[in-house]
Protein backbone atom coordinates (compact mmCIF):
# COMPACT_ATOMS: atom_id res chain seq x y z
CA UNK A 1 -18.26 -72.67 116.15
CA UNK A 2 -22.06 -73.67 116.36
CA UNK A 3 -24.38 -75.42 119.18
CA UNK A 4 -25.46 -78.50 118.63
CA UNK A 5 -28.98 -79.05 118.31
CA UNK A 6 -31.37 -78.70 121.08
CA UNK A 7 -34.28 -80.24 120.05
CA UNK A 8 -34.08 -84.26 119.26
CA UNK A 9 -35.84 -84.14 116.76
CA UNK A 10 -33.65 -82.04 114.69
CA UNK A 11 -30.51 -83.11 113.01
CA UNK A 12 -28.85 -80.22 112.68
CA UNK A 13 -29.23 -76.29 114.39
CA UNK A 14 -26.99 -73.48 113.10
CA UNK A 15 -26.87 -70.70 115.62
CA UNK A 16 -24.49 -68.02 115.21
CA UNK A 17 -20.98 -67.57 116.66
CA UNK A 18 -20.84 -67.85 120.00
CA UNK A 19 -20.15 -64.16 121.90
CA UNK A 20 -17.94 -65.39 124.28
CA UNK A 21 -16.82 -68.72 126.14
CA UNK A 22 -16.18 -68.19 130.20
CA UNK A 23 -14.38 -69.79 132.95
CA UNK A 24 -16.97 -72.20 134.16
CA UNK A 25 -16.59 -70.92 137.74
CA UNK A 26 -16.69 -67.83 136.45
CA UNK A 27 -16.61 -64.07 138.88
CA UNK A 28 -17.32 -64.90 142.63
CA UNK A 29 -19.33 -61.63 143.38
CA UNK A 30 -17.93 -60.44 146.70
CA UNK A 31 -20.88 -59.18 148.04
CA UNK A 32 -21.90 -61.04 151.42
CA UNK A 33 -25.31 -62.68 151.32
CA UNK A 34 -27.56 -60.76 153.81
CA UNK A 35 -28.73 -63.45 156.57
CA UNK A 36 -29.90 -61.65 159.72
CA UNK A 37 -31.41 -64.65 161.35
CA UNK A 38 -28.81 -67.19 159.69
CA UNK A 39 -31.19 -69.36 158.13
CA UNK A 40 -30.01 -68.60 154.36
CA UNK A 41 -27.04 -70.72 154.83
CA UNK A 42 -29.74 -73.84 155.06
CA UNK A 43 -30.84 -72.90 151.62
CA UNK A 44 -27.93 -71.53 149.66
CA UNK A 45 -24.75 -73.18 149.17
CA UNK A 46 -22.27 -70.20 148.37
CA UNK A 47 -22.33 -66.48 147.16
CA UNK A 48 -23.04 -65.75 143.33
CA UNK A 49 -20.86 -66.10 140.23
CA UNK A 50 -20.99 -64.06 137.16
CA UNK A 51 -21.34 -66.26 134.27
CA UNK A 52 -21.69 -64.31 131.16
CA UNK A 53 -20.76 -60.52 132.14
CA UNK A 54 -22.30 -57.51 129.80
CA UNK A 55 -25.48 -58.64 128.79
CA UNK A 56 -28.92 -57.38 129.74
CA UNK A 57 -31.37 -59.95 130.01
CA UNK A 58 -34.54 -61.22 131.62
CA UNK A 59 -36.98 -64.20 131.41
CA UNK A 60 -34.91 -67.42 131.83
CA UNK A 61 -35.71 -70.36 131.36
CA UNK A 62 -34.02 -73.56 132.29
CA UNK A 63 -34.14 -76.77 129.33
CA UNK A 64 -33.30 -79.64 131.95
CA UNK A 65 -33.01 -82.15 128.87
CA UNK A 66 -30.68 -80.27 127.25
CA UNK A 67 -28.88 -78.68 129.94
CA UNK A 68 -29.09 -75.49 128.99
CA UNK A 69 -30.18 -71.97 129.78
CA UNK A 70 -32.77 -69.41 127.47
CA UNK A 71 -33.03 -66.05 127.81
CA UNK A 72 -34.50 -62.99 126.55
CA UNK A 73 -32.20 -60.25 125.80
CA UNK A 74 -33.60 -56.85 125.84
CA UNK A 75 -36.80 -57.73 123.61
CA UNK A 76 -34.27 -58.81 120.64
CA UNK A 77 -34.36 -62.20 120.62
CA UNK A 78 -33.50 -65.11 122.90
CA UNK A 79 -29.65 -66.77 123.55
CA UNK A 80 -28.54 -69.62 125.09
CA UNK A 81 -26.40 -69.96 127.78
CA UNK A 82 -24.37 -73.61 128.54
CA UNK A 83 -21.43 -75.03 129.92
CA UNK A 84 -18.88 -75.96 126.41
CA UNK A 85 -15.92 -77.75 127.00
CA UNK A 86 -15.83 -76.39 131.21
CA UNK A 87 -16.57 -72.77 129.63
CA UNK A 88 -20.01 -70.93 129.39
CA UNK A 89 -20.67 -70.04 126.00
CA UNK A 90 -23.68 -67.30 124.73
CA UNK A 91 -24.86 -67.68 121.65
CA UNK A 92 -27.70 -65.67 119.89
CA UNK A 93 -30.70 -67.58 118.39
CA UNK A 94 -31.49 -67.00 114.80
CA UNK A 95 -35.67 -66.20 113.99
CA UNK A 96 -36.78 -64.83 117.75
CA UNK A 97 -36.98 -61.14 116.97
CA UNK A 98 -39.70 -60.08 119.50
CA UNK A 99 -39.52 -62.60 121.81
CA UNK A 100 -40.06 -61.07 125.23
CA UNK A 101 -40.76 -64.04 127.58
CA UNK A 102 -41.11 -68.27 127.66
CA UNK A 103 -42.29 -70.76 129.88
CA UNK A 104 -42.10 -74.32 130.14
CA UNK A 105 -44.12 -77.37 131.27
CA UNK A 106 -42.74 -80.65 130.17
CA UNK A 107 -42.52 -80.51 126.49
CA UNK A 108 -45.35 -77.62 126.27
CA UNK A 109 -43.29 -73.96 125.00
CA UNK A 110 -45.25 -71.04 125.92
CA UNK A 111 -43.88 -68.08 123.47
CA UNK A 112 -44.57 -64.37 124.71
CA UNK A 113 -44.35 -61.66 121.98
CA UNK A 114 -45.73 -57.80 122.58
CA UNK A 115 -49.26 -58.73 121.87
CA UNK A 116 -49.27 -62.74 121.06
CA UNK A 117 -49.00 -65.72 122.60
CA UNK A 118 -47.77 -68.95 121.14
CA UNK A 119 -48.33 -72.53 122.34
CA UNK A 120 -46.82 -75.88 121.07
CA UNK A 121 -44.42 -78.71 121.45
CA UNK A 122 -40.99 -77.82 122.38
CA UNK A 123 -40.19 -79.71 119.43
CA UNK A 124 -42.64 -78.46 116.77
CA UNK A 125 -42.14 -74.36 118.15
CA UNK A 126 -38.08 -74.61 118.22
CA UNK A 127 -38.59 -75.69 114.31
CA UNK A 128 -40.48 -73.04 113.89
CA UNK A 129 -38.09 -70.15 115.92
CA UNK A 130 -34.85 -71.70 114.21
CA UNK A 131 -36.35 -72.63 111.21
CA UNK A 132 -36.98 -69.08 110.06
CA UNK A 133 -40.62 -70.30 109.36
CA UNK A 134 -44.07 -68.65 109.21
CA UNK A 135 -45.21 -67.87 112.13
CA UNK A 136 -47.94 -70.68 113.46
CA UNK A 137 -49.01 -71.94 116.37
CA UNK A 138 -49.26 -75.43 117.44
CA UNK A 139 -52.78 -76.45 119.20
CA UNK A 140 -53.32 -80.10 119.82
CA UNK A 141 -56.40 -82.12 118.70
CA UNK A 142 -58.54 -83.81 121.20
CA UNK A 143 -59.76 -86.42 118.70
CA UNK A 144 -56.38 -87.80 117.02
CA UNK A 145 -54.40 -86.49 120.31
CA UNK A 146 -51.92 -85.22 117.32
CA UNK A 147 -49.97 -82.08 117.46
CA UNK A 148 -51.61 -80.15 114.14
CA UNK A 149 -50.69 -76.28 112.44
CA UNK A 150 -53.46 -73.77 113.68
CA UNK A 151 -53.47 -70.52 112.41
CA UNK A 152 -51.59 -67.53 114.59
CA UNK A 153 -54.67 -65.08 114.83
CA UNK A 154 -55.93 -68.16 117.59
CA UNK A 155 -53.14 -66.47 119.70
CA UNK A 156 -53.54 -62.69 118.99
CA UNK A 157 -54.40 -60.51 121.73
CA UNK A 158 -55.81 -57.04 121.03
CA UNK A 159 -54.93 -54.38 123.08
CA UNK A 160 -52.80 -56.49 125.36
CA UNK A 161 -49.06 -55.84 126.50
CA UNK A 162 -47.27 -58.98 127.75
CA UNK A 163 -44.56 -59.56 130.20
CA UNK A 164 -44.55 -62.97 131.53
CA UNK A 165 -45.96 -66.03 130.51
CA UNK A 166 -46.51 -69.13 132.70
CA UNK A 167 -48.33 -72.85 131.72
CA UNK A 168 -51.41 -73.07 133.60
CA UNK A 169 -53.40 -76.31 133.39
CA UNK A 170 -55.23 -78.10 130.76
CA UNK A 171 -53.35 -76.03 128.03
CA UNK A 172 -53.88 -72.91 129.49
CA UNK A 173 -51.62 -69.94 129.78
CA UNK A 174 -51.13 -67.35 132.63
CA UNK A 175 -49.92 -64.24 131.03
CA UNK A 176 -49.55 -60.55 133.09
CA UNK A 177 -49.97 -57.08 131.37
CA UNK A 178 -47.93 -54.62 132.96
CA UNK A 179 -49.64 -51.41 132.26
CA UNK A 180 -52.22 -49.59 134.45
CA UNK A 181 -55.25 -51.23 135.54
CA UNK A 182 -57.42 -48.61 133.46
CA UNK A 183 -55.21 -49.48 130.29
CA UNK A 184 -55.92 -53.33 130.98
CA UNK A 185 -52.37 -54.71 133.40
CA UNK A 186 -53.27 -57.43 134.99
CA UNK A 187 -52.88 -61.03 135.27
CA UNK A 188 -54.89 -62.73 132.55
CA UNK A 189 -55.27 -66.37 131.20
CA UNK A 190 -55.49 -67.66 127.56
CA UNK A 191 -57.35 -70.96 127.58
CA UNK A 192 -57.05 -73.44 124.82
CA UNK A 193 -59.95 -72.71 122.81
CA UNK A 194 -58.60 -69.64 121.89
CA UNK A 195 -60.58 -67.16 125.04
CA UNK A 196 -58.67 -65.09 126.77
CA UNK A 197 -59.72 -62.81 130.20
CA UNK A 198 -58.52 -61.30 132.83
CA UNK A 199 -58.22 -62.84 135.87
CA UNK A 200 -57.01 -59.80 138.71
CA UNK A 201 -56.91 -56.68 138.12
CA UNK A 202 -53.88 -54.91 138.67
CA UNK A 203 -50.55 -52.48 137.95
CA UNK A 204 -47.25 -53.08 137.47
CA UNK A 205 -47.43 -56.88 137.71
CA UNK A 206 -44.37 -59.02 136.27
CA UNK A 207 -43.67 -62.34 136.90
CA UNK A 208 -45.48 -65.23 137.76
CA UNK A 209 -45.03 -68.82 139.65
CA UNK A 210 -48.21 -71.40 139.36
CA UNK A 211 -48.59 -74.94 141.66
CA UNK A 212 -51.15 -76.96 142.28
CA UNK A 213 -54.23 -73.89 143.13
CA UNK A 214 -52.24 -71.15 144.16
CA UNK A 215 -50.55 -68.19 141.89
CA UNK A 216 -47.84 -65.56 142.81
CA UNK A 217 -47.33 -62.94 140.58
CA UNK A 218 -44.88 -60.01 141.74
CA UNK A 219 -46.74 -56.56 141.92
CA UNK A 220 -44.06 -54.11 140.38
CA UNK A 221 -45.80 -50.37 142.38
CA UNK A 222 -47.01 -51.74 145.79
CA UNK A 223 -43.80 -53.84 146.72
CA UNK A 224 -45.08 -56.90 147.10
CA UNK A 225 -45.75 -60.18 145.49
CA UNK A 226 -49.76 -61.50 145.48
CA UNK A 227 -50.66 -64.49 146.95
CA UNK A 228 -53.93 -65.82 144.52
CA UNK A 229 -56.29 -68.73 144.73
CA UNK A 230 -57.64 -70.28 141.76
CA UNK A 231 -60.46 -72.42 140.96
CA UNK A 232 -61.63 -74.82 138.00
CA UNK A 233 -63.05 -71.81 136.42
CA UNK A 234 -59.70 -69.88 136.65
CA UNK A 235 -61.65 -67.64 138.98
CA UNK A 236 -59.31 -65.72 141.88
CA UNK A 237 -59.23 -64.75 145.14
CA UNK A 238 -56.79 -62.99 147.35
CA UNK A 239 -55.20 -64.69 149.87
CA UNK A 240 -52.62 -62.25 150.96
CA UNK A 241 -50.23 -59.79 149.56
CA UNK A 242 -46.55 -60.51 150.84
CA UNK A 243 -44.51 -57.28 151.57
CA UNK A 244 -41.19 -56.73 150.11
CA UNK A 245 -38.69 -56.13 152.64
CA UNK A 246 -36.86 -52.34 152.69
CA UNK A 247 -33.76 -53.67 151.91
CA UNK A 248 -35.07 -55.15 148.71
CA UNK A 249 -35.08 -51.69 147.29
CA UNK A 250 -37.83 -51.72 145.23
CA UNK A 251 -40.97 -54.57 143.91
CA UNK A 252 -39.79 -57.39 142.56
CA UNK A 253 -39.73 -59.02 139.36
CA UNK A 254 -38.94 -62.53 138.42
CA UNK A 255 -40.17 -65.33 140.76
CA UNK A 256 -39.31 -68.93 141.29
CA UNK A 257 -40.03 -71.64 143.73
CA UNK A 258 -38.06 -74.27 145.32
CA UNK A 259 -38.59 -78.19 146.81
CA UNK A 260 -39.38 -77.13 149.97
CA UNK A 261 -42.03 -74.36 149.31
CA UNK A 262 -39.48 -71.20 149.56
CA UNK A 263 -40.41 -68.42 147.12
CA UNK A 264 -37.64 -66.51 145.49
CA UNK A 265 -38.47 -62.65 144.17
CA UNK A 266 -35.85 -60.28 142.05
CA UNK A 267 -35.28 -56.94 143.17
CA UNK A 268 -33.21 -54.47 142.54
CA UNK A 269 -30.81 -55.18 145.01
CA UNK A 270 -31.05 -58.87 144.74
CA UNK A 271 -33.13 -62.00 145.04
CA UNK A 272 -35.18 -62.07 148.26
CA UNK A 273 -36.40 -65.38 150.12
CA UNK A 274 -39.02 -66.31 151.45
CA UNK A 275 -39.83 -68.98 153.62
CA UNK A 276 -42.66 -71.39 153.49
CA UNK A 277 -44.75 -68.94 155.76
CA UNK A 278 -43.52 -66.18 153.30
CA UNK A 279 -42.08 -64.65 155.94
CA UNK A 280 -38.27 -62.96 154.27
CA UNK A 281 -35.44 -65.13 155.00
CA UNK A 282 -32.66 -62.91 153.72
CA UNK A 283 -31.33 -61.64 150.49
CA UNK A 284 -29.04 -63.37 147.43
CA UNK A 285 -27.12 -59.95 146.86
CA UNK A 286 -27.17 -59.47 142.84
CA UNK A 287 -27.83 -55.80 141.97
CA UNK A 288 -31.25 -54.90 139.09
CA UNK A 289 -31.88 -58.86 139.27
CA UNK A 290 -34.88 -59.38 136.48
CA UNK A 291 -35.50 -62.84 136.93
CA UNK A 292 -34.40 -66.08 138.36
CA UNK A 293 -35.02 -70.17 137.65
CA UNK A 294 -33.27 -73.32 139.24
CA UNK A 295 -31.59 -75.60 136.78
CA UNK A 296 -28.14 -76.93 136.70
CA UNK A 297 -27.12 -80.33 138.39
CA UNK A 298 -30.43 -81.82 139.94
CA UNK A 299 -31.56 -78.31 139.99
CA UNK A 300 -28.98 -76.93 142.23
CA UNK A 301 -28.07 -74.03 140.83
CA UNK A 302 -30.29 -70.26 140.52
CA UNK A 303 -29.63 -68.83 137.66
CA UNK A 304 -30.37 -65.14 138.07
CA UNK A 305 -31.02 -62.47 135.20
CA UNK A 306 -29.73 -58.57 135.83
CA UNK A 307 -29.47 -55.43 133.75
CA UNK A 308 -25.83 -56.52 133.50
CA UNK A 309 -24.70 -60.15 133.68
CA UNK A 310 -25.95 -63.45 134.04
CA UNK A 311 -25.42 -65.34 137.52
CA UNK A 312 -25.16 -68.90 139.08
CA UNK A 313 -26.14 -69.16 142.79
CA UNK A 314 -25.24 -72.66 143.60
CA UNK A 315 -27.37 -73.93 146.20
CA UNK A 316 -28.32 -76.25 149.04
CA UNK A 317 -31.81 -77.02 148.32
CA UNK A 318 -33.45 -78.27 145.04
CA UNK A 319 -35.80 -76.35 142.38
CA UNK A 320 -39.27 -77.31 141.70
């Protein structure tokens, strides 16, 4: 049995077999959510359901024209994850070897490998991962306004270890490095004509969240998630450093935002939240969480990444 195609542009998309079709309601995870001052109930709708058990992942991503769900699997490749006939189905993507993280703004794909970054239309960079094709990267052209081939060294980082990538604006990428600050981690941005720099200096950082001025990125050793600033010139400035609760048992990970301005962090013994004065609300319980993004029905559902399953959090209030 195959997907069907993704991308509207294409005809037809062979993936390969699907691993294994699920109950759409999937495994209510009987863990309680932890909501000391019973304000979590306001936010989330119900406790979490295992959706595709057994599989390591991290990253995802949420295609709201397509409905479905990417993700990175263990720096092999990407699958996708969607509802088929009331069941979820996983199904492996052909050509995304090396893949380690993706981002999305509107129909601009941000494509993390180790050491390279690669920009283009969602349509134009699924042909190319799917496609089996050269490697290339897609820059657009300020004269024609046409998307046009460029070749991939415009993307190629030296010396540069990539965990997360996030859109920034004007065609500009956030991207963090994970290693020590004396072996280059930090976050870092990759503008459009091909310069890259980094942007704050730091260890351990993972994932990232960017609106309107203001970046998160979760700091991995000090248990917390940074609070930056940023100007015209991508220039930073800290505007606070949000502690990690104890309960949270260690830094997180992926972040995501929702409607109403509540920041959501991955931890290892779930997904905290945090209110719009970043102040901890309580805690989604999902053991080694790696990452989370809304998507589903109007963006009512958090899926959340962990070292063993995939999870749906349906919940009251809407993604960003």
């Amino acid at each position: 049995m195959y997907l069907p195609c993704w991308a509207l542009a294409l005809s037809v998309v062979a993936f390969c077999a699907p691993v294994r079709g699920l109950p759409e309601l999937g495994l209510v995870v009987s863990a309680r959510l932890q909501d000391p001052a019973g304000k979590l109930t306001d936010i989330v709708a119900g406790e979490p359901i295992e959706i595709v058990p057994s599989l390591k992942a991290s990253n995802p991503l949420w295609l709201e024209a397509t409905e479905q769900l990417l993700v990175c699997v263990n720096q092999s490749g990407v699958a996708v994850v969607q509802r088929v006939a009331g069941k979820w189905q996983t199904d492996n993507l052909t050509g995304t070897n090396g893949i380690v993280c993706l981002g999305l703004e509107g129909v601009r794909i941000v494509i993390g490998l180790q050491n390279r970054v690669e920009v283009g239309t969602l349509e134009a960079q699924t042909q190319r991962l799917l496609g089996g094709r050269q490697r290339i990267t897609i820059r657009r052209t300020e004269k024609t306004g046409e998307w046009v081939d460029a070749p991939s060294s415009r993307a190629d980082l030296n010396n540069i270890q990539i965990d997360t990538v996030c859109p920034a604006r004007g065609g500009s990428t956030f991207f963090t490095d994970p290693r020590s600050a004396s072996a280059g981690g930090g976050l870092y941005v990759f503008r459009e004509d091909g310069e890259s720099k980094r942007i704050y200096v730091g260890e351990s950082l993972r994932g990232i969240v960017y609106i309107d001025d203001t970046i998160y990125v979760s700091d991995l050793k000090n248990l917390a998630i940074i609070q930056l600033r940023v100007d015209d010139e991508f220039g930073t400035e800290v505007v606070s450093s949000i502690a990690m609760p104890k309960f949270a048992g260690q830094g997180p990970d992926g972040l995501a935002l929702d409607g109403l301005g509540n920041l959501y962090g991955a931890c290892k013994e779930g997904v905290i939240v945090f209110d719009e004065a970043r102040k901890p609300v309580g805690m989604i319980p999902i053991r080694n969480a790696s990452g989370c993004v809304f998507g589903g029905t109007d963006k009512k559902e958090l899926f959340v990444t962990a070292r063993d399953a995939i999870y749906l959090v349906p919940m009251v209030v809407q993604g960003r």
